[in-house]
Structures are given as C-alpha cells and as structure tokens.
N, C-alpha and C. Protein backbone atom coordinates (compact mmCIF):
# COMPACT_ATOMS: atom_id res chain seq x y z
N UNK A 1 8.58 23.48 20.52
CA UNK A 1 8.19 22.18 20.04
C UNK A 1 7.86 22.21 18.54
N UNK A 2 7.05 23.62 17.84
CA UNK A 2 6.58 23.38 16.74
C UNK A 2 8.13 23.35 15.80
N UNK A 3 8.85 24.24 15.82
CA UNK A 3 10.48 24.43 15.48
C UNK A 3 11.23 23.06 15.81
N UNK A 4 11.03 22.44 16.52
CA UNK A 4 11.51 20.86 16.08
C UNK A 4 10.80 19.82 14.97
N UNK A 5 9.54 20.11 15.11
CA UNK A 5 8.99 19.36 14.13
C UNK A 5 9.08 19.59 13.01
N UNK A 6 8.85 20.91 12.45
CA UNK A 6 9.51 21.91 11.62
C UNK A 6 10.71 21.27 11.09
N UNK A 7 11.81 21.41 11.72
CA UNK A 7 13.11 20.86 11.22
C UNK A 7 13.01 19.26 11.14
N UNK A 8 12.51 18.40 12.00
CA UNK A 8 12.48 16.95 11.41
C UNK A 8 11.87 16.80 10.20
N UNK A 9 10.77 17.28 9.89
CA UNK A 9 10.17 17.32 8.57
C UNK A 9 11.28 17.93 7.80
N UNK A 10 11.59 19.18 7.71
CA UNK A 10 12.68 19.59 6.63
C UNK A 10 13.83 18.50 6.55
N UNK A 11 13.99 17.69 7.39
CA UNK A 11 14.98 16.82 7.23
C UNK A 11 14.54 15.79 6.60
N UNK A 12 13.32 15.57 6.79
CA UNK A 12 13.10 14.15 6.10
C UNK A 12 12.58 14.41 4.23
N UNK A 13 12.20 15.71 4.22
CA UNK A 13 11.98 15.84 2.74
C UNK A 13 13.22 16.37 2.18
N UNK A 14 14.17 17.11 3.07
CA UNK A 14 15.66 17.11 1.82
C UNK A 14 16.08 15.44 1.48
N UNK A 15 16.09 14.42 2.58
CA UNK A 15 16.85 13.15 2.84
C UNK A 15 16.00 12.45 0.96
N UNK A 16 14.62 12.64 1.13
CA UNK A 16 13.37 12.34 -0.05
C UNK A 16 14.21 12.82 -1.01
N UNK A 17 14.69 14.08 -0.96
CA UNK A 17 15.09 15.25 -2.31
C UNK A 17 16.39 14.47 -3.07
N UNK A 18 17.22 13.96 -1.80
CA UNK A 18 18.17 13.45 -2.02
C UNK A 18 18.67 12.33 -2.52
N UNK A 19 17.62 11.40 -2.29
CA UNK A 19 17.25 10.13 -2.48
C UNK A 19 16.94 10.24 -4.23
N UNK A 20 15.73 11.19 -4.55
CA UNK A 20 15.26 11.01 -5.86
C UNK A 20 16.52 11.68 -6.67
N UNK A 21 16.99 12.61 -6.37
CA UNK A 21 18.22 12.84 -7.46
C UNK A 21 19.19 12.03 -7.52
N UNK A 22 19.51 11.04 -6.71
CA UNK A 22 20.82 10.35 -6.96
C UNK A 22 20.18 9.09 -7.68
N UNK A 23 18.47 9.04 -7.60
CA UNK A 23 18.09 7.70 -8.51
C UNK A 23 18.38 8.17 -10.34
N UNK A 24 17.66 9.86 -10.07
CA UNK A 24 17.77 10.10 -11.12
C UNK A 24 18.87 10.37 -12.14
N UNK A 25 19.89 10.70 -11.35
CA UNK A 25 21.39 10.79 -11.53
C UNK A 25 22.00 9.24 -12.51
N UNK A 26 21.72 8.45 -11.40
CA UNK A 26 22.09 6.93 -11.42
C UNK A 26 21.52 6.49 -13.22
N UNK A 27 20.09 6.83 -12.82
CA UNK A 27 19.08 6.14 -14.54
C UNK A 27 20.17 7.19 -15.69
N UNK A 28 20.03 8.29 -15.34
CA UNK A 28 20.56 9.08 -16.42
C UNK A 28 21.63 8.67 -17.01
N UNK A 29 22.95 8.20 -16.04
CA UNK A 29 24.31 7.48 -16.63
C UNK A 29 23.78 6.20 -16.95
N UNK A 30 23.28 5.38 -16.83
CA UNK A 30 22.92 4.25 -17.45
C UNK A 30 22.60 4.10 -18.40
N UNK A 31 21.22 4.89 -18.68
CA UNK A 31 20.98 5.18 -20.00
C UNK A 31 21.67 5.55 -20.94
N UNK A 32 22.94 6.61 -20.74
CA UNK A 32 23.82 7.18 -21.35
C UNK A 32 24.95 6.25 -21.98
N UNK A 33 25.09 5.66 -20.94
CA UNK A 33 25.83 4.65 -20.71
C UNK A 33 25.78 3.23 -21.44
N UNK A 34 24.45 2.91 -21.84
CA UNK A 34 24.01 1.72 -22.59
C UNK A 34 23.73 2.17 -24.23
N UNK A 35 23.45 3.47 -24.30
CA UNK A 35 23.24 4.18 -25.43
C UNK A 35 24.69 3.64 -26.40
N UNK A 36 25.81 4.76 -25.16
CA UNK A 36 26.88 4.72 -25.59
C UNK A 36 27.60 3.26 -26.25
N UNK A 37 27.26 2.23 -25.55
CA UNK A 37 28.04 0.97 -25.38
C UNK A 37 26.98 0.34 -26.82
N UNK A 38 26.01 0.53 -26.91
CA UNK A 38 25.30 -0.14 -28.25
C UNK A 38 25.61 0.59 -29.59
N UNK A 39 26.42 2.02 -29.50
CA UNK A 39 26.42 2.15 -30.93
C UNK A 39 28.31 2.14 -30.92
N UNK A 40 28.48 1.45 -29.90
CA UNK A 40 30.25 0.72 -30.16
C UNK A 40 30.07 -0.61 -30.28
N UNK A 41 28.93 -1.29 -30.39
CA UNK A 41 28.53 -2.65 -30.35
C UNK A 41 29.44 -3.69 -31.51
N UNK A 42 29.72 -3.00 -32.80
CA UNK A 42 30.20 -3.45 -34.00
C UNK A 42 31.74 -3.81 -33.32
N UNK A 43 32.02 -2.64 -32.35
CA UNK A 43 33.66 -2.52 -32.36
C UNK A 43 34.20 -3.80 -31.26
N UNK A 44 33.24 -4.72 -31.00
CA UNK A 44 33.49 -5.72 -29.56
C UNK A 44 32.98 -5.06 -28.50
N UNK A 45 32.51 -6.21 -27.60
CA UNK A 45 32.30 -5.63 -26.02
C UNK A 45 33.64 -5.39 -25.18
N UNK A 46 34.47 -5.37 -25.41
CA UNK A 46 35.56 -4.78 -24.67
C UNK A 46 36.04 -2.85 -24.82
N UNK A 47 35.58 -2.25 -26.65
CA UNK A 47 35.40 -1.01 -26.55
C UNK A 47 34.44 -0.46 -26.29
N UNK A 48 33.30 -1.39 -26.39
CA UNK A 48 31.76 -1.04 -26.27
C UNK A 48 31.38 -0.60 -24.23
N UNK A 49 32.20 -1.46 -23.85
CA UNK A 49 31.79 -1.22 -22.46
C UNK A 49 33.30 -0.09 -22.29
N UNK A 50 34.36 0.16 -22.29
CA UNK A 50 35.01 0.93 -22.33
C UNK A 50 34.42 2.43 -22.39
N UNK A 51 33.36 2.27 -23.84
CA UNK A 51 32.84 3.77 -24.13
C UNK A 51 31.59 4.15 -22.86
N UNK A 52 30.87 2.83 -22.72
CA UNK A 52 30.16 2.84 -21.59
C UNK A 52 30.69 3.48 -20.03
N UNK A 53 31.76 2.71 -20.24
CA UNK A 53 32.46 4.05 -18.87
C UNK A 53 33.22 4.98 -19.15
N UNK A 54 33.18 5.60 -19.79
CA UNK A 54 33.44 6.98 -20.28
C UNK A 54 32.11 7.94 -20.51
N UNK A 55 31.23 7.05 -20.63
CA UNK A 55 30.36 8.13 -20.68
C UNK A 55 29.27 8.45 -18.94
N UNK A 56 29.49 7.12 -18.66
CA UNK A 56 28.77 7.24 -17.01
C UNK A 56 29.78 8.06 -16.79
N UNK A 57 31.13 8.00 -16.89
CA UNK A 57 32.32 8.64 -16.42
C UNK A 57 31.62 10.02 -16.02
N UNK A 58 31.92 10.29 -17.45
CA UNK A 58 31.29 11.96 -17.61
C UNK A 58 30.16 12.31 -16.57
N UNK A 59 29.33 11.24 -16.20
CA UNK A 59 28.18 11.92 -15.83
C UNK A 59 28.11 11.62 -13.92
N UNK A 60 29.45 11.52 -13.73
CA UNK A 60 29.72 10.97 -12.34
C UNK A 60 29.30 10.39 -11.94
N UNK A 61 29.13 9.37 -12.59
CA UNK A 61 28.58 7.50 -12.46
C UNK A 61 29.88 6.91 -12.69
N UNK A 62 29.75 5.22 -12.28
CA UNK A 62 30.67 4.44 -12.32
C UNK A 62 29.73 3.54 -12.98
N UNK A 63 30.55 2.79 -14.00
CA UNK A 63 30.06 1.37 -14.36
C UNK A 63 30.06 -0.07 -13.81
N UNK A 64 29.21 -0.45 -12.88
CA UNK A 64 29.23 -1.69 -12.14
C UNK A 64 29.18 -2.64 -12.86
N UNK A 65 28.23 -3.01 -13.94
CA UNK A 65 28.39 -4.38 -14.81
C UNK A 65 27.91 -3.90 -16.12
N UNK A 66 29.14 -4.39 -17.54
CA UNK A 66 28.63 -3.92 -19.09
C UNK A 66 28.65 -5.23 -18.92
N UNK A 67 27.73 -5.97 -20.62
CA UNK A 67 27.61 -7.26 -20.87
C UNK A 67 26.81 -6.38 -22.35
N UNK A 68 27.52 -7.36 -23.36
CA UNK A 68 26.97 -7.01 -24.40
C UNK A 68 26.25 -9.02 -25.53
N UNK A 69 25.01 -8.27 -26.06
CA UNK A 69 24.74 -9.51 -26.40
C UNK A 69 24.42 -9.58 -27.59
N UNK A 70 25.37 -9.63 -28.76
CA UNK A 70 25.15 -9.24 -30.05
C UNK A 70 25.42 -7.64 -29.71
N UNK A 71 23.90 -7.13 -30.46
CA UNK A 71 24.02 -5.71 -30.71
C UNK A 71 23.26 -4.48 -29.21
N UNK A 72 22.76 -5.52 -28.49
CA UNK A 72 22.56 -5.09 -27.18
C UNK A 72 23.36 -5.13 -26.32
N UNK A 73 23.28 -3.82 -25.15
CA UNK A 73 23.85 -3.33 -24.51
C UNK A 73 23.82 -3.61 -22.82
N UNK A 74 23.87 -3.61 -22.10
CA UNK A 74 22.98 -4.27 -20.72
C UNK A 74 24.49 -3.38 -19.66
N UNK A 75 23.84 -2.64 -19.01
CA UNK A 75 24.77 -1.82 -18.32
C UNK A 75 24.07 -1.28 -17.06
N UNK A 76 24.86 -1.27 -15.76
CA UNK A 76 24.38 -1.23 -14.75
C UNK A 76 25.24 -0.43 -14.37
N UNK A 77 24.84 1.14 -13.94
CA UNK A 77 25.49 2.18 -13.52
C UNK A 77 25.38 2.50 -11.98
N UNK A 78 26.28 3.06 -11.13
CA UNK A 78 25.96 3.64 -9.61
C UNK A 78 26.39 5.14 -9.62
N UNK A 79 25.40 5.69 -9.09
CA UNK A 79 25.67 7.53 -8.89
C UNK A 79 25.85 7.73 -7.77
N UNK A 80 26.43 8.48 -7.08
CA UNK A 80 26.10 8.71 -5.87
C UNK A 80 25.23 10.45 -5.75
N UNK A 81 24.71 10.83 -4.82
CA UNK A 81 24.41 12.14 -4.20
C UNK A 81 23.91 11.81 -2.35
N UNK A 82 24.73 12.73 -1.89
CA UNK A 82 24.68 12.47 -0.91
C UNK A 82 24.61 11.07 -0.10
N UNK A 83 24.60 10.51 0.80
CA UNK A 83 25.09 9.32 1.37
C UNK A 83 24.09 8.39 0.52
N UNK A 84 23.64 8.52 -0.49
CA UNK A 84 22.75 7.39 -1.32
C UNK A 84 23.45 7.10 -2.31
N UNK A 85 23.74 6.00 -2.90
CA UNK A 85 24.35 5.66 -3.85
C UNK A 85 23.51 4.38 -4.77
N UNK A 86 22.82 4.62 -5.33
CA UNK A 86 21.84 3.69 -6.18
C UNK A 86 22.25 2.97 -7.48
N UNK A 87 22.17 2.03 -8.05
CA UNK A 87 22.51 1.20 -8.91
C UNK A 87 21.06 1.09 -9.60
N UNK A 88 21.00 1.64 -11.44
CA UNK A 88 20.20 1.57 -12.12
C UNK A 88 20.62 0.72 -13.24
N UNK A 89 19.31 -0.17 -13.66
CA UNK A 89 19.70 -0.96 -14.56
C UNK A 89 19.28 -0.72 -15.86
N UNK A 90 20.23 -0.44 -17.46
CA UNK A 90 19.60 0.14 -18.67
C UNK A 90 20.12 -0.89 -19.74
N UNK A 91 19.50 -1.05 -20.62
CA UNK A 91 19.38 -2.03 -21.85
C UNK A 91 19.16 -0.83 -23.52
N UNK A 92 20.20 -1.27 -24.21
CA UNK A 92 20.05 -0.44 -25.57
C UNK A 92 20.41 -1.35 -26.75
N UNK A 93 19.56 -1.16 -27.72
CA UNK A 93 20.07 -1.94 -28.80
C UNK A 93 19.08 -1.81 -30.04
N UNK A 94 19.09 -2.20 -30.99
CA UNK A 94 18.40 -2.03 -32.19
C UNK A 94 17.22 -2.49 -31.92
N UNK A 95 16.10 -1.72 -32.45
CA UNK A 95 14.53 -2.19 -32.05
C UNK A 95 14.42 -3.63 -32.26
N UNK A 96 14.78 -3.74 -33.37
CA UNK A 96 14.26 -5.36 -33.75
C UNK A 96 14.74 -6.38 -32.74
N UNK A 97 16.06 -5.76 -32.20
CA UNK A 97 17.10 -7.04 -31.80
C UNK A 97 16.65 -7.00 -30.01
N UNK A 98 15.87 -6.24 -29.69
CA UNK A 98 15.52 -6.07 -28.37
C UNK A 98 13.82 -6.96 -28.21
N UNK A 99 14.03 -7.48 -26.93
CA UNK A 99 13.12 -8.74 -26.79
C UNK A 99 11.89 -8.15 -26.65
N UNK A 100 10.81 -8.49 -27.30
CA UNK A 100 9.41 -8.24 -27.15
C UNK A 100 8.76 -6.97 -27.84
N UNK A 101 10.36 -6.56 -28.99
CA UNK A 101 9.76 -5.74 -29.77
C UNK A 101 8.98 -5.62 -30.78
N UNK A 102 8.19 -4.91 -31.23
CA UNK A 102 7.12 -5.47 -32.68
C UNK A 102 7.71 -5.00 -33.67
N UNK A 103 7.55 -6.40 -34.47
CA UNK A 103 8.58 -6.16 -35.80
C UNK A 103 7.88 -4.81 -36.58
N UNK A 104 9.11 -4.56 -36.95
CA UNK A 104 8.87 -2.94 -38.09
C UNK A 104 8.65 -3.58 -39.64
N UNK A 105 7.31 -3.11 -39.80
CA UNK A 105 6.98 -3.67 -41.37
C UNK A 105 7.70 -2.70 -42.43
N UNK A 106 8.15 -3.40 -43.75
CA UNK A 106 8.53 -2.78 -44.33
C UNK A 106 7.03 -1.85 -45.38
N UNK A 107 7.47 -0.80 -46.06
CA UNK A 107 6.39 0.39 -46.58
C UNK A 107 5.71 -0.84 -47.69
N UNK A 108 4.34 -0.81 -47.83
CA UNK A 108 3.61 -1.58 -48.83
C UNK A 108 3.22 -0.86 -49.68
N UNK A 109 2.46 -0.82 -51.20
CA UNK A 109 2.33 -0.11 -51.52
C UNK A 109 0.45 -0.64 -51.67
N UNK A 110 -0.70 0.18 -51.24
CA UNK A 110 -2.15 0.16 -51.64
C UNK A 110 -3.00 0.95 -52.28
N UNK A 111 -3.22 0.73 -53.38
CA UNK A 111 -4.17 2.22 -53.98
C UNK A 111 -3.37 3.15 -53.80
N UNK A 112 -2.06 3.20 -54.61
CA UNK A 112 -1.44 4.55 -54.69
C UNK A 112 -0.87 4.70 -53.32
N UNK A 113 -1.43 4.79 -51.94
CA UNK A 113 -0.81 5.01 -51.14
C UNK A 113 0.58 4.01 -50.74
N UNK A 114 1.24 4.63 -49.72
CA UNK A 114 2.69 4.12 -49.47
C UNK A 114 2.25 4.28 -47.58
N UNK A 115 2.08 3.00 -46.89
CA UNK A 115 1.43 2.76 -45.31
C UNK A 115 3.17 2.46 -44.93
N UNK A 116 3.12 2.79 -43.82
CA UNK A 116 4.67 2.04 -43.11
C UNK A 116 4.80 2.25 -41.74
N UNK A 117 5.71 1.61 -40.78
CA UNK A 117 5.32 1.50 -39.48
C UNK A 117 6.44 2.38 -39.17
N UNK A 118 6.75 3.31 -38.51
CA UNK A 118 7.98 4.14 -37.59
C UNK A 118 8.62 3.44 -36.64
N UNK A 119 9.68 3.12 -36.48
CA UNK A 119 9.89 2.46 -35.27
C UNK A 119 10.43 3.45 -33.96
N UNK A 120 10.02 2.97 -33.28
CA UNK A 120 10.39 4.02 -31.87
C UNK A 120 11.52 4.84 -31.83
C-alpha cells in the first residue's frame, strides 16, 4: 500500500514538474519572441512578426498571435512539454512608448552636479 502511494505522489509531482517547465518554456519564447518582433518594429509588422517566429521558432514555441502597435510588440507564444501545452502572453517596446511607464527625465544640471533618471 505504502509503494502505491509512493508512486501516485511521484506522479503527481513529475505531472507539477511538467506543468511548470512548459509554462516556463512557453514565457521564455514569448519574451524572446516580443523582444525579437520590437527591434524589427521600424521594418513593418509583417517582418517584425516574421522575426517573432523565428525566434519562438528557435526556442520550440510557435507563434499564436503577433500584433504590432507602433513600436510595440504584443506576441502570444505556445510551448509544449509533455501533454501541456500553455500559451504565454509578452509585450516589448520602448520604455516611453509602453503604457504606464514613467517618463525618463532628461540629465539637469544643479550645483555642478549632473542628476538623471536610468530607464529600465
């Protein structure tokens, strides 16, 4: 009896194991994926999402939906690992041009010093 329980548990934390790598799989091409597609942003959304699946490509993701808006990126990747196949959703684009970002001040100059904001 204890050797069954034993193995249901081992089954249910590989099924867990399995689950979190194919999310993590999934975010990873997305991200990659939206990265990619925002610094082809200049070239149109037709090469921009192109590069977008080439690069989920690479990362054995598929690209379910590019949409580009201006200089943002909006890309929705699926990974699979094992019978899970998850769809993550990633957004890339220039700080400023991304919603709810805080504007980047330009350097002032005070008492000699030179203050300025870094942007992410």
């Amino acid at each position: 009896m204890a050797t069954t329980a034993l193995c249901a548990v081992f089954a249910v934390v590989l099924a867990m194991g399995q689950a979190v790598v194919a999310r993590h799989r999934a975010a990873s091409a997305a991200d990659l994926a939206a990265l990619a597609a925002a610094g082809y942003a200049l070239r149109g959304a037709e090469a921009a999402c192109a590069r977008a699946a080439e690069v989920a490509g690479a990362q054995g993701a598929e690209v379910v939906r590019c949409a580009m808006t201006g200089e943002i990126a909006d890309v929705t990747a699926r990974a699979g690992f094992g019978p899970y196949t998850p769809t993550v959703r990633s957004r890339a684009g220039p700080p400023d041009a991304l919603p709810g970002a805080a504007p980047v001040r330009e350097p002032t100059r005070t008492g000699g010093t030179s203050k300025s904001r870094a942007g992410p």
